[in-house]
PDB file of N, CA and C in Angstrom:
ATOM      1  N   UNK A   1     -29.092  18.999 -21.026  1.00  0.00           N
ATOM      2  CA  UNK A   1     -27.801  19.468 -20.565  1.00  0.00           C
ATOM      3  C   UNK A   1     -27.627  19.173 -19.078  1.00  0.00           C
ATOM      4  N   UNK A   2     -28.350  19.490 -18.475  1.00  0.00           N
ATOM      5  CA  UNK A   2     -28.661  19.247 -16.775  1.00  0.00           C
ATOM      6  C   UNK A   2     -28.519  17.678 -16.841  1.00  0.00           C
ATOM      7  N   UNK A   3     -29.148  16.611 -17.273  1.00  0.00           N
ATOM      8  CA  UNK A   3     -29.268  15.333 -16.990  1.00  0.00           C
ATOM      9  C   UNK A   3     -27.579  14.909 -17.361  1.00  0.00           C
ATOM     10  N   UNK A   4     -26.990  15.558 -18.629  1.00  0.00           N
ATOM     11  CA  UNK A   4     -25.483  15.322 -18.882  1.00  0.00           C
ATOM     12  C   UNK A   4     -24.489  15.050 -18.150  1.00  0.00           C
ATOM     13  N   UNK A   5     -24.998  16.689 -17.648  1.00  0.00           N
ATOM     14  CA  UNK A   5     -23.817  17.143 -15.959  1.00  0.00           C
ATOM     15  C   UNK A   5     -23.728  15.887 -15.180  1.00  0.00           C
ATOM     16  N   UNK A   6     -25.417  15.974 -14.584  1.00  0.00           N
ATOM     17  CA  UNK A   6     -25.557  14.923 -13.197  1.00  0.00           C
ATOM     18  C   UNK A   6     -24.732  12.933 -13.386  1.00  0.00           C
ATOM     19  N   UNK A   7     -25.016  12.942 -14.809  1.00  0.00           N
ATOM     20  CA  UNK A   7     -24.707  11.980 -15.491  1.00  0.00           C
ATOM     21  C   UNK A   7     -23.121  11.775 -15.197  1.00  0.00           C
ATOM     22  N   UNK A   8     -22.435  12.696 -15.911  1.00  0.00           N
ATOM     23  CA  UNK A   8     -20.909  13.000 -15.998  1.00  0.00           C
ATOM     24  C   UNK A   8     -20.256  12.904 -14.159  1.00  0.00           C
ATOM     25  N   UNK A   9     -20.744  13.819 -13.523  1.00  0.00           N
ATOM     26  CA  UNK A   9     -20.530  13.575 -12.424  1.00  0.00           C
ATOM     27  C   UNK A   9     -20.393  12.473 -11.199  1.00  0.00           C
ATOM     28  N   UNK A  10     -21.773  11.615 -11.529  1.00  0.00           N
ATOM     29  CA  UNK A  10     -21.932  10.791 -10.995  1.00  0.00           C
ATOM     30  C   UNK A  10     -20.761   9.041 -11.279  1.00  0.00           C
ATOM     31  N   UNK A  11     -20.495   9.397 -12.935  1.00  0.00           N
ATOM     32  CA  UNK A  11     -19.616   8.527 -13.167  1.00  0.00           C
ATOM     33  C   UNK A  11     -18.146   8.808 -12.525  1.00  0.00           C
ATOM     34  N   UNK A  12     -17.624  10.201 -12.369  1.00  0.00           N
ATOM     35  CA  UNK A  12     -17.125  10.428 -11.909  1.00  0.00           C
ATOM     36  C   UNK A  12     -16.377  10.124 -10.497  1.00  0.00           C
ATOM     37  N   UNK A  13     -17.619  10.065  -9.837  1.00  0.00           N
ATOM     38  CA  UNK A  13     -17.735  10.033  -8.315  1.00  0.00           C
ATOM     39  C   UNK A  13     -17.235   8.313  -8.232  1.00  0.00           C
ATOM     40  N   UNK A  14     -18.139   7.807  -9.305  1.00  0.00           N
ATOM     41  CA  UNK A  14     -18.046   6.025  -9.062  1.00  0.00           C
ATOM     42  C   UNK A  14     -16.352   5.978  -9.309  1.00  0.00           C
ATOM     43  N   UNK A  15     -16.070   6.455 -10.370  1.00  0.00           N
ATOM     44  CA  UNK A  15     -13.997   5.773 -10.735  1.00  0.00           C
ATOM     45  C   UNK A  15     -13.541   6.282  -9.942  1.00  0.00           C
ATOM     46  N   UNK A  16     -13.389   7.666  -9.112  1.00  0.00           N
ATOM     47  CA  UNK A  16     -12.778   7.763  -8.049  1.00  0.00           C
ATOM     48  C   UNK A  16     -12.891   7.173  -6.533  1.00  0.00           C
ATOM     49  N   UNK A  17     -13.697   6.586  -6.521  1.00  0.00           N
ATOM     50  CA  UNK A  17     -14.140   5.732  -5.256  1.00  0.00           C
ATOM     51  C   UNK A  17     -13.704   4.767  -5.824  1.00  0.00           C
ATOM     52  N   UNK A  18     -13.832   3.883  -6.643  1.00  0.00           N
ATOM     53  CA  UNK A  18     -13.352   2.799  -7.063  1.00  0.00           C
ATOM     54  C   UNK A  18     -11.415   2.569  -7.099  1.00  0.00           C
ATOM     55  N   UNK A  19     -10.956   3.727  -7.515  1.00  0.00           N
ATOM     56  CA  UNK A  19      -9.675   4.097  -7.960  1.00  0.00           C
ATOM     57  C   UNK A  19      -8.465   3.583  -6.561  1.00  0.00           C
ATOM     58  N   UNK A  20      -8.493   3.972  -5.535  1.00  0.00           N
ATOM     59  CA  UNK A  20      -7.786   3.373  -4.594  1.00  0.00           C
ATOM     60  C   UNK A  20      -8.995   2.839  -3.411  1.00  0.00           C
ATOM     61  N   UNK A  21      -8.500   1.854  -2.865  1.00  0.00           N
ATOM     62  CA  UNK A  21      -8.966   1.389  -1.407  1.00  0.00           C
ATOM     63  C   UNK A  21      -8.094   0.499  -0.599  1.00  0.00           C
ATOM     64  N   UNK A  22      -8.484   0.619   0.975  1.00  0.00           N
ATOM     65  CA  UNK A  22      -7.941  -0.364   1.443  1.00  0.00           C
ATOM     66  C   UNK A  22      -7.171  -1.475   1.466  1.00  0.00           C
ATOM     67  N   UNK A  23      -6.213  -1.438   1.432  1.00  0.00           N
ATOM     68  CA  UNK A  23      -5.286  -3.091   1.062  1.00  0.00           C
ATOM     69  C   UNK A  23      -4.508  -3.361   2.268  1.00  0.00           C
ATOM     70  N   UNK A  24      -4.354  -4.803   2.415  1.00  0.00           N
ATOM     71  CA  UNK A  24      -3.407  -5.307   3.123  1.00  0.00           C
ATOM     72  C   UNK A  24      -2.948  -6.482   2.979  1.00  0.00           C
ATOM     73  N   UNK A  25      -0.933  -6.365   3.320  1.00  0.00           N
ATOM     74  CA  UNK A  25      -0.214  -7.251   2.367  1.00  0.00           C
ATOM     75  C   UNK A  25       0.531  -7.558   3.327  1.00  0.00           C
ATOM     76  N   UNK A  26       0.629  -9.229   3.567  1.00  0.00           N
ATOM     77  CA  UNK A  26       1.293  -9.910   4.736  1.00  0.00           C
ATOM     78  C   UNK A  26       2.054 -10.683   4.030  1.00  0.00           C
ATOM     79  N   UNK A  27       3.307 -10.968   4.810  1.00  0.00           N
ATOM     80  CA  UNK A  27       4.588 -11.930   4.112  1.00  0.00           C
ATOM     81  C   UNK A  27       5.621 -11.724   4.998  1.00  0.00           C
ATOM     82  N   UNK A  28       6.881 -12.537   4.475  1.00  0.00           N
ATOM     83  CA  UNK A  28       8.005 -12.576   5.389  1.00  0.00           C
ATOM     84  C   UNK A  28       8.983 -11.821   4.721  1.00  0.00           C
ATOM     85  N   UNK A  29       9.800 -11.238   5.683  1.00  0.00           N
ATOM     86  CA  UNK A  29      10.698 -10.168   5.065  1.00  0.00           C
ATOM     87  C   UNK A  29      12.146 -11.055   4.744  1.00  0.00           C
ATOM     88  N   UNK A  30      12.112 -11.124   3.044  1.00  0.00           N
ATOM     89  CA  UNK A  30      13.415 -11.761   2.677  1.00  0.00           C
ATOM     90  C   UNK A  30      14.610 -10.666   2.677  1.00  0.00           C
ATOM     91  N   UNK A  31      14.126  -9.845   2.661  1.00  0.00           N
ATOM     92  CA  UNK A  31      15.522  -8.580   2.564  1.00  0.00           C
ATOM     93  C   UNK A  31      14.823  -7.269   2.467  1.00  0.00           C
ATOM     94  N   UNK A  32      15.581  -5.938   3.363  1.00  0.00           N
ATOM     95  CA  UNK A  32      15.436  -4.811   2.939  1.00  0.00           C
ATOM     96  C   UNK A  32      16.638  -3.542   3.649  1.00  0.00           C
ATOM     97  N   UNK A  33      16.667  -2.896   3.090  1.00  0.00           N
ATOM     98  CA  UNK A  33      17.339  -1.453   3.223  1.00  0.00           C
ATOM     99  C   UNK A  33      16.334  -0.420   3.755  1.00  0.00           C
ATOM    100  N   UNK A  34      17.552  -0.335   5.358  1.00  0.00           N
ATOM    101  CA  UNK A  34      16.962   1.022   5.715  1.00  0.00           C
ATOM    102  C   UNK A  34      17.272   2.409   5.329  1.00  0.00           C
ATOM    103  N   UNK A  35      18.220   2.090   4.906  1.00  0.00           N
ATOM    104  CA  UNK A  35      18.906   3.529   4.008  1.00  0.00           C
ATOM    105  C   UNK A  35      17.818   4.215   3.015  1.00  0.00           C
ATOM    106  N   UNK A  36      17.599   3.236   2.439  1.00  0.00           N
ATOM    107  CA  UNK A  36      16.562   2.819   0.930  1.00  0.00           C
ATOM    108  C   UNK A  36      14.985   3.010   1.530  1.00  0.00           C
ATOM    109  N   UNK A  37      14.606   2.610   2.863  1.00  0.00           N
ATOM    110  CA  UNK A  37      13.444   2.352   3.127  1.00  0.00           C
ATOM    111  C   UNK A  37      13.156   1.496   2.254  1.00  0.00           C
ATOM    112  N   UNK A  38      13.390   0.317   1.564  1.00  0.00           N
ATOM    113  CA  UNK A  38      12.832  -0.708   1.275  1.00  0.00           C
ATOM    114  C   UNK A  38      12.789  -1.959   1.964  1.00  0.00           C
ATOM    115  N   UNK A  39      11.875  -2.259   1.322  1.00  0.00           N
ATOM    116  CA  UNK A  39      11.192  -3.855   1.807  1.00  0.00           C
ATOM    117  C   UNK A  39      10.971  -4.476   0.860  1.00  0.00           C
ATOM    118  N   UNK A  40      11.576  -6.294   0.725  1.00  0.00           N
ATOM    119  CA  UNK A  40      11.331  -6.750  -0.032  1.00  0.00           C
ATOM    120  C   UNK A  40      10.480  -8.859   0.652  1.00  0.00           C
ATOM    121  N   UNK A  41       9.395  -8.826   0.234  1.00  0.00           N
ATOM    122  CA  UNK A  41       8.922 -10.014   0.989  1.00  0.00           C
ATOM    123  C   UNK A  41       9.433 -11.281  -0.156  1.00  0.00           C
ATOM    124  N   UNK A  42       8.541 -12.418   0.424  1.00  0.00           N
ATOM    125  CA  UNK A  42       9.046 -13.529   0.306  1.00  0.00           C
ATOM    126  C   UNK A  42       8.043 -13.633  -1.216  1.00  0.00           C
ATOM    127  N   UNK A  43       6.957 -13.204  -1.406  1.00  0.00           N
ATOM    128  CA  UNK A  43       6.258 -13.158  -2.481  1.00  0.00           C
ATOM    129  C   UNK A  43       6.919 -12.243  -3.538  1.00  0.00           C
ATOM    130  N   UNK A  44       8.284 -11.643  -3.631  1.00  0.00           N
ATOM    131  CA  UNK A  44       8.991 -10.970  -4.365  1.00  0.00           C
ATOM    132  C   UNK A  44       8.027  -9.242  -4.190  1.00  0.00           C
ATOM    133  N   UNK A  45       7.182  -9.382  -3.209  1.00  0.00           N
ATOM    134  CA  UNK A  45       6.863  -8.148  -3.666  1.00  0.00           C
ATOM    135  C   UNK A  45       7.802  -6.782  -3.076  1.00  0.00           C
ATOM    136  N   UNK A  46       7.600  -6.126  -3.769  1.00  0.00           N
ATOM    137  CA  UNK A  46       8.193  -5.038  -3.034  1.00  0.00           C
ATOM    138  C   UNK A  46       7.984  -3.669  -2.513  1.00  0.00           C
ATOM    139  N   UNK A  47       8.645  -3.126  -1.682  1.00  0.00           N
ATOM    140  CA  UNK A  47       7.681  -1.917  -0.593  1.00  0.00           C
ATOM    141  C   UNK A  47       8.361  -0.404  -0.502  1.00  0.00           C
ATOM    142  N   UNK A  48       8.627   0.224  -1.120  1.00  0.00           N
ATOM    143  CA  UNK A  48       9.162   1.649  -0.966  1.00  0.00           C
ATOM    144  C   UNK A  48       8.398   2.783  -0.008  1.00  0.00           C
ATOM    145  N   UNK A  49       9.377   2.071   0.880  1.00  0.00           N
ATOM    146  CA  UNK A  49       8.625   3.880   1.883  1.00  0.00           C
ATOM    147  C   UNK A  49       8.714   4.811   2.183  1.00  0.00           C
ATOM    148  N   UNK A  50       9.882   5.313   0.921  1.00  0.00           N
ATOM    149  CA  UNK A  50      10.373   6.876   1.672  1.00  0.00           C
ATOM    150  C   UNK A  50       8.778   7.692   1.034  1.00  0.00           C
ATOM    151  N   UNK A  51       8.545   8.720   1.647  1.00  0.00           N
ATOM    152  CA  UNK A  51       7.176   9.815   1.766  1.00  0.00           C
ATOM    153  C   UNK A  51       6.331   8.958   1.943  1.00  0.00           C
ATOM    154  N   UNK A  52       6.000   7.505   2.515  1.00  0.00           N
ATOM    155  CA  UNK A  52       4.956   7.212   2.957  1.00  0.00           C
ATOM    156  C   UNK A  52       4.486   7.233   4.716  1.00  0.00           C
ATOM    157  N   UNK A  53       3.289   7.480   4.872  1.00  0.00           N
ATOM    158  CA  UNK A  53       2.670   7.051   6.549  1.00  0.00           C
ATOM    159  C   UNK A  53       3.893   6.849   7.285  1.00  0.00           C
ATOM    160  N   UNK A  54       3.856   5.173   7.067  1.00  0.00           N
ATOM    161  CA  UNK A  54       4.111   4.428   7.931  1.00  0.00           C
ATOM    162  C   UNK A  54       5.462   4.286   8.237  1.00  0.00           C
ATOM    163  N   UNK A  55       6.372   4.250   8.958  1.00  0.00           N
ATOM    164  CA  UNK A  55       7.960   3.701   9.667  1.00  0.00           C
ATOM    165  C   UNK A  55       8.084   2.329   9.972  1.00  0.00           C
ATOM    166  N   UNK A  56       9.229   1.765   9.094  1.00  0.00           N
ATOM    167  CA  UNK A  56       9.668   0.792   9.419  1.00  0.00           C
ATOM    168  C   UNK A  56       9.741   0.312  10.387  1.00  0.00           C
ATOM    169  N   UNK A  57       9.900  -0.006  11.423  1.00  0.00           N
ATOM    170  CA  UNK A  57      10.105  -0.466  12.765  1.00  0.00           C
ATOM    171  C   UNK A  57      11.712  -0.641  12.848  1.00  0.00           C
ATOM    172  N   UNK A  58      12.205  -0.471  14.446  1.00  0.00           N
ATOM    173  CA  UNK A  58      13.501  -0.631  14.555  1.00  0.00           C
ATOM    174  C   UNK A  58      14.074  -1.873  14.766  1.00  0.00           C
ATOM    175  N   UNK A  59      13.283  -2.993  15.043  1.00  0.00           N
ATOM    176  CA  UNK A  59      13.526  -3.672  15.235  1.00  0.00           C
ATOM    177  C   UNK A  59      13.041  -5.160  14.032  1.00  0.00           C
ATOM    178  N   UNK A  60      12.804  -4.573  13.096  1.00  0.00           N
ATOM    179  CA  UNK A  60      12.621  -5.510  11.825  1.00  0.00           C
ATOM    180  C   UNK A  60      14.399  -6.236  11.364  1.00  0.00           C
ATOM    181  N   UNK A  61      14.038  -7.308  11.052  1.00  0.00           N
ATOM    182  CA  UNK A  61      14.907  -7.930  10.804  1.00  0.00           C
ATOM    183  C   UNK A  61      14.425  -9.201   9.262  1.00  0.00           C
ATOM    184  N   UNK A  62      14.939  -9.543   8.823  1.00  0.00           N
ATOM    185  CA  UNK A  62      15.148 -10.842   7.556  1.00  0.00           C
ATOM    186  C   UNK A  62      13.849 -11.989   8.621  1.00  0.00           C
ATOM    187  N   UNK A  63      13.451 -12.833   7.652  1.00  0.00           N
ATOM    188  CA  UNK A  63      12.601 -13.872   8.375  1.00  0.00           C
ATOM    189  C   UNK A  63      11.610 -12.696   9.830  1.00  0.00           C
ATOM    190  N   UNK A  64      11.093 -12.114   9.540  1.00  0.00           N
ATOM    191  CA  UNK A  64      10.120 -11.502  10.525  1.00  0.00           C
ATOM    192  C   UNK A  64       8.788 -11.308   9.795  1.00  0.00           C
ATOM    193  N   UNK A  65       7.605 -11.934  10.070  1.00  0.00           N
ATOM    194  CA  UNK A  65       6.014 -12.116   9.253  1.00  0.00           C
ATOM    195  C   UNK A  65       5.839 -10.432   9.348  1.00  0.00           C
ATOM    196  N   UNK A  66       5.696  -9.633   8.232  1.00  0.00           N
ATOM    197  CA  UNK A  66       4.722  -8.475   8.735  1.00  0.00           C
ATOM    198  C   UNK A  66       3.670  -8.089   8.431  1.00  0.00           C
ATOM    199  N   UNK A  67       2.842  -6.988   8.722  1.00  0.00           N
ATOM    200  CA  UNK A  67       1.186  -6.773   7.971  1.00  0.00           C
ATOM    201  C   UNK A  67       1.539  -5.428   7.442  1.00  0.00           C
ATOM    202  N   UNK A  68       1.499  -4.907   6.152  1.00  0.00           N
ATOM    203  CA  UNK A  68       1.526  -3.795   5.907  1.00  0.00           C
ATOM    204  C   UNK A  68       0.060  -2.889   5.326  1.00  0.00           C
ATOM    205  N   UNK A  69      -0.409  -2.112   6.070  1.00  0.00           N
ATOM    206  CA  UNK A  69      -1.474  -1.859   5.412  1.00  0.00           C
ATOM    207  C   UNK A  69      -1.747  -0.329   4.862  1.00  0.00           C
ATOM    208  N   UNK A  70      -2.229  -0.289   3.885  1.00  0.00           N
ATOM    209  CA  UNK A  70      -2.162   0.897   2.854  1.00  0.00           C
ATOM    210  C   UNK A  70      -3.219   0.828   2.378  1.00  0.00           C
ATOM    211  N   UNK A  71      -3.068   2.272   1.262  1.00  0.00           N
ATOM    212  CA  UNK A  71      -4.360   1.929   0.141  1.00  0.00           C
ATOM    213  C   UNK A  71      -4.369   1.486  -1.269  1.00  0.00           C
ATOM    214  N   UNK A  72      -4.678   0.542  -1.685  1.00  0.00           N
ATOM    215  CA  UNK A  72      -3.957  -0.057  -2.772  1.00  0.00           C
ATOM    216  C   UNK A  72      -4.893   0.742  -4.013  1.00  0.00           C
ATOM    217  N   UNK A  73      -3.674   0.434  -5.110  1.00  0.00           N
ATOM    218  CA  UNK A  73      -4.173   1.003  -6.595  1.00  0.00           C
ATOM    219  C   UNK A  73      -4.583   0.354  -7.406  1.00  0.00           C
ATOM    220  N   UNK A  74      -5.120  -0.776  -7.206  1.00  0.00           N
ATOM    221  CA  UNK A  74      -5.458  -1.723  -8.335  1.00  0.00           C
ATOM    222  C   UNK A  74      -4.641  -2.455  -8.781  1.00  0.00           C
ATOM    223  N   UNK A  75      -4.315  -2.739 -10.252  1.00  0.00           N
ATOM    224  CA  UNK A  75      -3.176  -3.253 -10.572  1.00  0.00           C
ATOM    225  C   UNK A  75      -2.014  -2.388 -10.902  1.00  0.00           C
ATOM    226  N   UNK A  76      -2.078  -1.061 -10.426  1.00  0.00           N
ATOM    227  CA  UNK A  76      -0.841  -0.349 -10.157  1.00  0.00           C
ATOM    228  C   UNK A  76      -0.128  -0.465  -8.996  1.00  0.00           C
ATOM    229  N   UNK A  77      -0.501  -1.144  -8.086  1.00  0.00           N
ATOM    230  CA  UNK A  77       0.097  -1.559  -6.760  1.00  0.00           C
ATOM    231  C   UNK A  77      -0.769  -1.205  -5.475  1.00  0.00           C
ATOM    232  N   UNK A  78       0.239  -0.004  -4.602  1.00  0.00           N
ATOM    233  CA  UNK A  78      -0.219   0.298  -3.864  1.00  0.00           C
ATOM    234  C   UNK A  78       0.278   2.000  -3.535  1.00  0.00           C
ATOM    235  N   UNK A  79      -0.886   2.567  -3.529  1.00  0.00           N
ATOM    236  CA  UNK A  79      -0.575   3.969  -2.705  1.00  0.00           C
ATOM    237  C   UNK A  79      -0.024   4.209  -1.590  1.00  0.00           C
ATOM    238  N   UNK A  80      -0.839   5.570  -0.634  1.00  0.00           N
ATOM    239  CA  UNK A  80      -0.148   5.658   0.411  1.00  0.00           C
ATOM    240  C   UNK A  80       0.329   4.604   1.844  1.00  0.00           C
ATOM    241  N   UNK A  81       0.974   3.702   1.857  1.00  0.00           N
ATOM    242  CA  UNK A  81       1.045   2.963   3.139  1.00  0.00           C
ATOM    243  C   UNK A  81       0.857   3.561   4.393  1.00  0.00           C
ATOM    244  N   UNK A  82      -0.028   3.110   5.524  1.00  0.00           N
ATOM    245  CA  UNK A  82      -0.585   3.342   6.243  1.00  0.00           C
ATOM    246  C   UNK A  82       0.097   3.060   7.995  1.00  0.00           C
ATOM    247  N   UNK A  83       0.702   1.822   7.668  1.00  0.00           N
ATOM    248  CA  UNK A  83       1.454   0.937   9.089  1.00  0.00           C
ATOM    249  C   UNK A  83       1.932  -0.044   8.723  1.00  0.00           C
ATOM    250  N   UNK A  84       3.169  -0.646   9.490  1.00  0.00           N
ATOM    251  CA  UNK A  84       3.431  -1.855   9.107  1.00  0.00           C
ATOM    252  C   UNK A  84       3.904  -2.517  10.616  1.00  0.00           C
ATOM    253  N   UNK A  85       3.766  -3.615  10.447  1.00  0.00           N
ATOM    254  CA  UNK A  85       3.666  -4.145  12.101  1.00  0.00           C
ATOM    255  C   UNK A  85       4.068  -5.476  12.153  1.00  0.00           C
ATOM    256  N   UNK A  86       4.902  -5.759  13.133  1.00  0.00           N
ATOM    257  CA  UNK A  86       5.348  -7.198  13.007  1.00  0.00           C
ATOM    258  C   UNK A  86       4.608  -7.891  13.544  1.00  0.00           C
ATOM    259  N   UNK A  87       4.219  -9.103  13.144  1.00  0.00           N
ATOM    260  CA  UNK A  87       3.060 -10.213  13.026  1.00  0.00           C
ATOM    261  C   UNK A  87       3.703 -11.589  14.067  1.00  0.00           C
ATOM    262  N   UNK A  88       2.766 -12.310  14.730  1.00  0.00           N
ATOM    263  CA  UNK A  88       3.601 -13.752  14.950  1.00  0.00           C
ATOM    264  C   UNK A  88       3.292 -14.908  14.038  1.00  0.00           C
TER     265      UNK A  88
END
């Protein structure tokens, strides 16, 4: 029963460490809404930031490289975003 627990636990410990980490996603901004807090890059991906970290910047504009970095979910995307920063 004891070896079960430690067993159960330990797998545990591994999928949640595994489950989100670190990501970062660079591209050019083809379009977004500040109303919306969205962002949409040139790789079609796309960025919703209302309740996240990070603030848009005021001075983002269409055609501007940025780095957005968060913690990503695997192939569910990405979790909490962290910063986003305009790039040269």
């Amino acid at each position: 029963m004891k070896y079960t627990t430690l067993l159960t636990s330990a797998l545990i410990l591994v999928w949640s460490a595994s489950a989100s980490y670190a990501d970062q996603f660079t591209g050019s901004v083809v379009a977004f809404d500040r109303k919306a807090n969205v962002i949409v890059l040139d790789d079609k991906s796309v960025f919703l930031f209302e309740g996240q970290e990070a603030q848009i910047p005021d001075d983002l504009k269409a055609g501007d490289k940025i780095e957005i970095e968060g913690e990503g979910e695997g192939e569910d995307g990405y979790g909490n975003l962290t910063s986003i920063k305009i790039v040269e």
